[in-house]
C-alpha atoms as a PDB file:
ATOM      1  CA  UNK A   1      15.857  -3.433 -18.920  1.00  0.00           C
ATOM      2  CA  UNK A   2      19.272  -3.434 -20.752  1.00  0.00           C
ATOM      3  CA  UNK A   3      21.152  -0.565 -19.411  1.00  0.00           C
ATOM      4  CA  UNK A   4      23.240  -1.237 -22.321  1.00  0.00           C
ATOM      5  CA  UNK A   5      20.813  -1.166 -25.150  1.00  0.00           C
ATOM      6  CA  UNK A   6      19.344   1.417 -23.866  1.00  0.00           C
ATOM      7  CA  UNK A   7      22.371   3.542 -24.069  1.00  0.00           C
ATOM      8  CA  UNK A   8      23.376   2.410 -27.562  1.00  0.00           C
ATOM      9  CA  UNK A   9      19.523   3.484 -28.895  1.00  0.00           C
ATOM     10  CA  UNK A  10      20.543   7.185 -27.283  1.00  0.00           C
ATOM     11  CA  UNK A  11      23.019   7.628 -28.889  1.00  0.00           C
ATOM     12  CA  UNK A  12      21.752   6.389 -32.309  1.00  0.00           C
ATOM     13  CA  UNK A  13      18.783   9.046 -31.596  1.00  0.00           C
ATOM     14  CA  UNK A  14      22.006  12.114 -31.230  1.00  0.00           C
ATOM     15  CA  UNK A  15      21.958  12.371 -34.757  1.00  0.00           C
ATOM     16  CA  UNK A  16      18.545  13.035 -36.460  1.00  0.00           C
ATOM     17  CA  UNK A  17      17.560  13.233 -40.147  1.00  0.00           C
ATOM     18  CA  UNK A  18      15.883  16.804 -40.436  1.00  0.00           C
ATOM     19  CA  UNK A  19      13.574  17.307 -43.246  1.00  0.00           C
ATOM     20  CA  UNK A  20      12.457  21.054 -44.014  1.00  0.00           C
ATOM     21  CA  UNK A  21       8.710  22.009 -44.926  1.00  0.00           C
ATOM     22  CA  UNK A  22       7.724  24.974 -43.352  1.00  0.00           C
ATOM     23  CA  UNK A  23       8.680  24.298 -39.748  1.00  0.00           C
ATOM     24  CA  UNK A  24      11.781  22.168 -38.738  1.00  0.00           C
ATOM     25  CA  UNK A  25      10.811  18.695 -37.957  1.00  0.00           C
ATOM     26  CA  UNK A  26      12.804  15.995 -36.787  1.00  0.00           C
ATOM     27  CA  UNK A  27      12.903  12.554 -37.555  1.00  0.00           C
ATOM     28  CA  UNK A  28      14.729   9.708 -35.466  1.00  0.00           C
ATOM     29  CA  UNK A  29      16.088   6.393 -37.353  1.00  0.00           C
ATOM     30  CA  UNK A  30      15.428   3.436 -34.990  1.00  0.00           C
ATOM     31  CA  UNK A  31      15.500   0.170 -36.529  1.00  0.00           C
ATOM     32  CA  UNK A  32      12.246  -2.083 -35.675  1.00  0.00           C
ATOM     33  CA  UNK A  33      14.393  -4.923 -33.136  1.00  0.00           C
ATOM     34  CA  UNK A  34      15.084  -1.010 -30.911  1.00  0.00           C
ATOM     35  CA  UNK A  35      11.410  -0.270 -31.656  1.00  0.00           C
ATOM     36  CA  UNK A  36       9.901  -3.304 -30.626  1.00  0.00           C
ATOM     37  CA  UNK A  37      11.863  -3.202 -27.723  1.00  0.00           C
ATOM     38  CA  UNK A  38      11.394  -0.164 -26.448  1.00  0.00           C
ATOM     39  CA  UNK A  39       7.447  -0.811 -26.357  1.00  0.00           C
ATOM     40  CA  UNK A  40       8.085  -3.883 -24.365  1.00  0.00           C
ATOM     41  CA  UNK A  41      10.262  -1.817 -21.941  1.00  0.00           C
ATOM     42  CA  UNK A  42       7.387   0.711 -21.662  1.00  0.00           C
ATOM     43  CA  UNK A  43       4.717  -2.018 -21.305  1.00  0.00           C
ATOM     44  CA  UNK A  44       6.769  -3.711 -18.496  1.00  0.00           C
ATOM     45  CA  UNK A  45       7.214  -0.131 -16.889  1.00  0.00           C
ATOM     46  CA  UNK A  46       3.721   0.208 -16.976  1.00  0.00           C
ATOM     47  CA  UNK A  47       3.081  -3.377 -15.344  1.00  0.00           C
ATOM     48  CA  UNK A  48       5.461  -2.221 -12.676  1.00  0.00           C
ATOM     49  CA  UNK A  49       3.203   0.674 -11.957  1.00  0.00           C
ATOM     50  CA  UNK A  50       0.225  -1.438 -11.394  1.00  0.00           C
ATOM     51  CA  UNK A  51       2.258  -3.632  -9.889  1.00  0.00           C
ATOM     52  CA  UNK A  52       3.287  -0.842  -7.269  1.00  0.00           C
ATOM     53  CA  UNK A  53      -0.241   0.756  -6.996  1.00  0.00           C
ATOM     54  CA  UNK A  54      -1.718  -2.657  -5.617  1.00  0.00           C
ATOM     55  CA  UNK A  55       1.603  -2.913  -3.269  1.00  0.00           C
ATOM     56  CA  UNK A  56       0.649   0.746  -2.075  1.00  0.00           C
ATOM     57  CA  UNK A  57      -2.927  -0.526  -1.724  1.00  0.00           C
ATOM     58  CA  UNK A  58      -1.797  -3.738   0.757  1.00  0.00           C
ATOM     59  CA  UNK A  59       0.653  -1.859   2.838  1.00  0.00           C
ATOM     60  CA  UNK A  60      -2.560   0.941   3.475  1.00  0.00           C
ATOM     61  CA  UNK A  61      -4.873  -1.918   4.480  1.00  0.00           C
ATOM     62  CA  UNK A  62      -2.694  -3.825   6.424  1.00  0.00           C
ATOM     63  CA  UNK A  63      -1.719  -0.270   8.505  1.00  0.00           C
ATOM     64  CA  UNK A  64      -5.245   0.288   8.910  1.00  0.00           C
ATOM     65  CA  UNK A  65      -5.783  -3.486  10.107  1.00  0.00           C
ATOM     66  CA  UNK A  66      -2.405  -3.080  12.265  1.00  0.00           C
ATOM     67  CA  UNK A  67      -3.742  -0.202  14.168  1.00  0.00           C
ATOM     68  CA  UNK A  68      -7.246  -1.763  14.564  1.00  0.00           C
ATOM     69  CA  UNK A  69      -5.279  -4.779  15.901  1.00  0.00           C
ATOM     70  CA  UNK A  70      -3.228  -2.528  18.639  1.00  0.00           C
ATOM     71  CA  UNK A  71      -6.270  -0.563  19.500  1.00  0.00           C
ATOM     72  CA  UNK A  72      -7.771  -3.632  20.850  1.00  0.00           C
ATOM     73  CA  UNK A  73      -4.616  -5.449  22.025  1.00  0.00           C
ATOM     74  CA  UNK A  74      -4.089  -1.466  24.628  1.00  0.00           C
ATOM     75  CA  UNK A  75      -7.511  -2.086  25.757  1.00  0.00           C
ATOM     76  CA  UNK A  76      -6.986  -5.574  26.818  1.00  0.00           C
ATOM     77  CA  UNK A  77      -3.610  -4.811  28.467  1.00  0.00           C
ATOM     78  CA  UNK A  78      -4.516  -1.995  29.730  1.00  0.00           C
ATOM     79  CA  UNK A  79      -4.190  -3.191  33.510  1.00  0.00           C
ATOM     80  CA  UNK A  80      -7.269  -0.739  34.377  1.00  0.00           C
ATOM     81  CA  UNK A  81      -9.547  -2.067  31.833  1.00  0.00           C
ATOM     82  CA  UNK A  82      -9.200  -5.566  34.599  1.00  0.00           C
ATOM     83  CA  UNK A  83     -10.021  -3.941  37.419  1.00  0.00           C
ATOM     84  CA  UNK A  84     -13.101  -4.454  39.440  1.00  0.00           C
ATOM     85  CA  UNK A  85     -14.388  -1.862  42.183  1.00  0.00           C
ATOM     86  CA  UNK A  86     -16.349  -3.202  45.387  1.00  0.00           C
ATOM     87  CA  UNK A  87     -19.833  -2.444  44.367  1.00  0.00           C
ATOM     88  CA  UNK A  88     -21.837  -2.233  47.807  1.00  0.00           C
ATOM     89  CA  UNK A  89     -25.381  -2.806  46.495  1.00  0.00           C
ATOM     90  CA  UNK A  90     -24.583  -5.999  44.686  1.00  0.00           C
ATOM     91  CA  UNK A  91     -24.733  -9.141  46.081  1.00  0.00           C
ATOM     92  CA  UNK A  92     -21.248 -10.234  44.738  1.00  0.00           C
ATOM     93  CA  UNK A  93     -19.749  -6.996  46.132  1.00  0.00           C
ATOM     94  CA  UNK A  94     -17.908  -6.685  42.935  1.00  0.00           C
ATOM     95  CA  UNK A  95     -18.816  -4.776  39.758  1.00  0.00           C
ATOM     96  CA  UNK A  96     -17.308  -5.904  36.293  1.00  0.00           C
ATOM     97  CA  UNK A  97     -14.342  -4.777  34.926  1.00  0.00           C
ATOM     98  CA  UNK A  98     -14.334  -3.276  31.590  1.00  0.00           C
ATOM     99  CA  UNK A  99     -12.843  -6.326  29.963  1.00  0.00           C
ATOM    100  CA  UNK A 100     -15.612  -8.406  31.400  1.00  0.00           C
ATOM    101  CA  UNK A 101     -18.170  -6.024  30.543  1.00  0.00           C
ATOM    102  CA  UNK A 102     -16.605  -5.989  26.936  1.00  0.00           C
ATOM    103  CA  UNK A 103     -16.396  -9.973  26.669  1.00  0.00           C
ATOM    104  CA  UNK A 104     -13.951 -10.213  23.984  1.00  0.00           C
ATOM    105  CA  UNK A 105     -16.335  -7.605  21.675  1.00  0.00           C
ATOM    106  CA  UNK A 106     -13.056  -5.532  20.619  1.00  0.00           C
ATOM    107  CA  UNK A 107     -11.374  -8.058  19.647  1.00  0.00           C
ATOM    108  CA  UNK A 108     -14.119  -9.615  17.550  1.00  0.00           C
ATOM    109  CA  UNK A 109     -14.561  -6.187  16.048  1.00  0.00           C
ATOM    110  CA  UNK A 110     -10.659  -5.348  15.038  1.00  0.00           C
ATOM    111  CA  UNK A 111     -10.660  -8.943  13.336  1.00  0.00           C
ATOM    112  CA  UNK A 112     -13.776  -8.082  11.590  1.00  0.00           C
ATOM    113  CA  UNK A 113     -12.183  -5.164  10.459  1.00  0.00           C
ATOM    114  CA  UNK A 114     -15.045  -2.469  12.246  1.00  0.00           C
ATOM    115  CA  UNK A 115     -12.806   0.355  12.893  1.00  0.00           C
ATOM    116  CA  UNK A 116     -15.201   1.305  14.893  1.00  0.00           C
ATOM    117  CA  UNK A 117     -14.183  -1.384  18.236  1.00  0.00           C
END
């Protein structure tokens, strides 16, 4: 958008043509090239909007899908989530950790996008 242009249309709309019938109504002069430009400047501002509305929309997902991502990526550093405990009644003498027990189900879930892992 002209800065400019925009400035000289301004100051062409400072002086009005008033016409008297009752009530006081105003009437701006702007020639049809300041006309027809000034609906393409609102119909790019209003691409811009949509523009920044879908923007909006990505940077929400991809939070969401960010913190989905670190959810899972805690659990699997988490050093406790790797430890096993001597289980006496089991032959192995060792239950599972909670990683093992998990077998990579978080992870599968957060790149599905289940919110939910």
């Amino acid at each position: 958008m002209s800065k400019e242009r925009l400035e000289e249309i301004k100051q062409t709309l400072k002086h009005p043509n008033y016409e008297h019938n009752g009530q006081e109504e105003v009437f701006f002069m702007v020639s049809n090239g300041d006309f027809d430009w000034l609906i393409k400047q609102a119909e790019y501002a209003d691409n811009l909007r949509t523009v920044r509305d879908n923007l909006i929309r990505q940077i929400d997902t991809t939070q969401l899908e960010n913190q989905r991502y670190k959810q899972a990526l805690e659990f699997y550093a988490d050093p406790e989530n790797h430890d096993r405990e001597v289980d006496y009644g089991k032959d192995s003498g060792l239950k599972k950790s909670n990683v093992d027990i998990d077998r990579g189900f978080k992870a599968r879930q957060a790149i599905k996008g289940d919110a939910n892992a």
